[in-house]
Each structure stands twice: as C-alpha cells, then as structure tokens.
Protein backbone atom coordinates (compact mmCIF):
# COMPACT_ATOMS: atom_id res chain seq x y z
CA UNK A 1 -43.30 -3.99 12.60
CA UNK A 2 -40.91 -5.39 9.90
CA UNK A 3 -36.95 -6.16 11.29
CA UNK A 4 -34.53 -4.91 8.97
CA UNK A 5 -31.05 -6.65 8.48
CA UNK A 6 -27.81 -4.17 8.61
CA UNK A 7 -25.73 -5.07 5.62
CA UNK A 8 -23.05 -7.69 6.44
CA UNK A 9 -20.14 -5.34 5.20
CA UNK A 10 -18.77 -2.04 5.69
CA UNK A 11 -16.97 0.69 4.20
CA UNK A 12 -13.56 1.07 5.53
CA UNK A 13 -11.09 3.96 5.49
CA UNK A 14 -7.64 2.92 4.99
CA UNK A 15 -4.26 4.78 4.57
CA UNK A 16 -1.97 4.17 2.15
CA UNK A 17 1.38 2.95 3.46
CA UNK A 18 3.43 4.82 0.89
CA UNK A 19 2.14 8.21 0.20
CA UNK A 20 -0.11 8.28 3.67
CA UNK A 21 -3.04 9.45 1.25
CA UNK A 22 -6.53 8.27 2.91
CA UNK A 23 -9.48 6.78 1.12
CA UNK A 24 -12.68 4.55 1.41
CA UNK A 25 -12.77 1.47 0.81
CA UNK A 26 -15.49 -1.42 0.63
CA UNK A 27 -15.02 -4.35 2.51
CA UNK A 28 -16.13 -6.65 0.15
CA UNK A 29 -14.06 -5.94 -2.85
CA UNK A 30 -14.07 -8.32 -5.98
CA UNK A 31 -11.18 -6.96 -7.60
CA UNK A 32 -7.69 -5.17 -6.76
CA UNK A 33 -7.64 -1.56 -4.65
CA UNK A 34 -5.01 0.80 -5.56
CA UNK A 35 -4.24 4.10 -4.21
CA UNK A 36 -5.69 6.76 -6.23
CA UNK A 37 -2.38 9.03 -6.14
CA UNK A 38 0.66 6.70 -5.97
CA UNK A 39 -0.94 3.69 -7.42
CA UNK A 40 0.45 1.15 -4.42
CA UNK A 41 -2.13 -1.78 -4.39
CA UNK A 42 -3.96 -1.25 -0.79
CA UNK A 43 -5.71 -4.30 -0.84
CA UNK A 44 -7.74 -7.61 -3.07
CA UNK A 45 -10.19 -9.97 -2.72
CA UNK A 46 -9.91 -13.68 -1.15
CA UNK A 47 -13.32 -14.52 -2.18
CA UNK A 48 -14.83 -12.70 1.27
CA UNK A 49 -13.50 -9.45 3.21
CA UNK A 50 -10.98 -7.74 1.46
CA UNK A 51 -7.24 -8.51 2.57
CA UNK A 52 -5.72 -5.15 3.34
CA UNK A 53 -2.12 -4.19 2.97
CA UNK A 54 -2.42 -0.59 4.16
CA UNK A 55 -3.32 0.25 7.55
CA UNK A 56 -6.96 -0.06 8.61
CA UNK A 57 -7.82 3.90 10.13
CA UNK A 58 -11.67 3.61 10.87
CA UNK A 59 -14.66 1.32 10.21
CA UNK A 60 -17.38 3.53 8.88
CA UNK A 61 -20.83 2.58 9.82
C-alpha cells in the first residue's frame, strides 16, 4: 500500500474588504490577486504563502 502526500497548499476563500465580493484563492500565488469586480488587490506573493489583505473566510480542503 503506497502513502500519498496531501498537497502542501490550499485554496482559500477570501472576501474582499471593499466591495465584500467573495472568491477563491490559491495559497501559493506567484503573482498579484485582485478582486474580480472592484479590482482592490486582495493579496501577492512573498516568495511562499500568499500575504492576504482581505479577510481570510474559510480554508478549503
């Protein structure tokens, strides 16, 4: 019986402080993550997890 790894990041649903609009986000991101309706930057990279600037809702498995 092989042991498979579960993947060191998630997907993460954030809010947008703004416009309150919700989306999904990867935790790993390698470049800037806007909000898809007001365009407010939600978070960017720092060469590991993203650094969020919106608020963190749920941690989706």
């Amino acid at each position: 019986m092989a042991i498979v790894k579960e993947p060191a990041s998630k997907f993460i649903k954030v809010r947008c402080n703004k416009c309150k609009n919700e989306q999904i986000v990867f935790g790993k991101v390698s470049n800037d993550v806007k909000c898809l309706v007001c365009g407010k930057s939600l978070g960017g990279p720092t060469g590991g997890k993203t650094q969020f600037k919106a608020r963190i809702l749920e941690v989706l498995e």
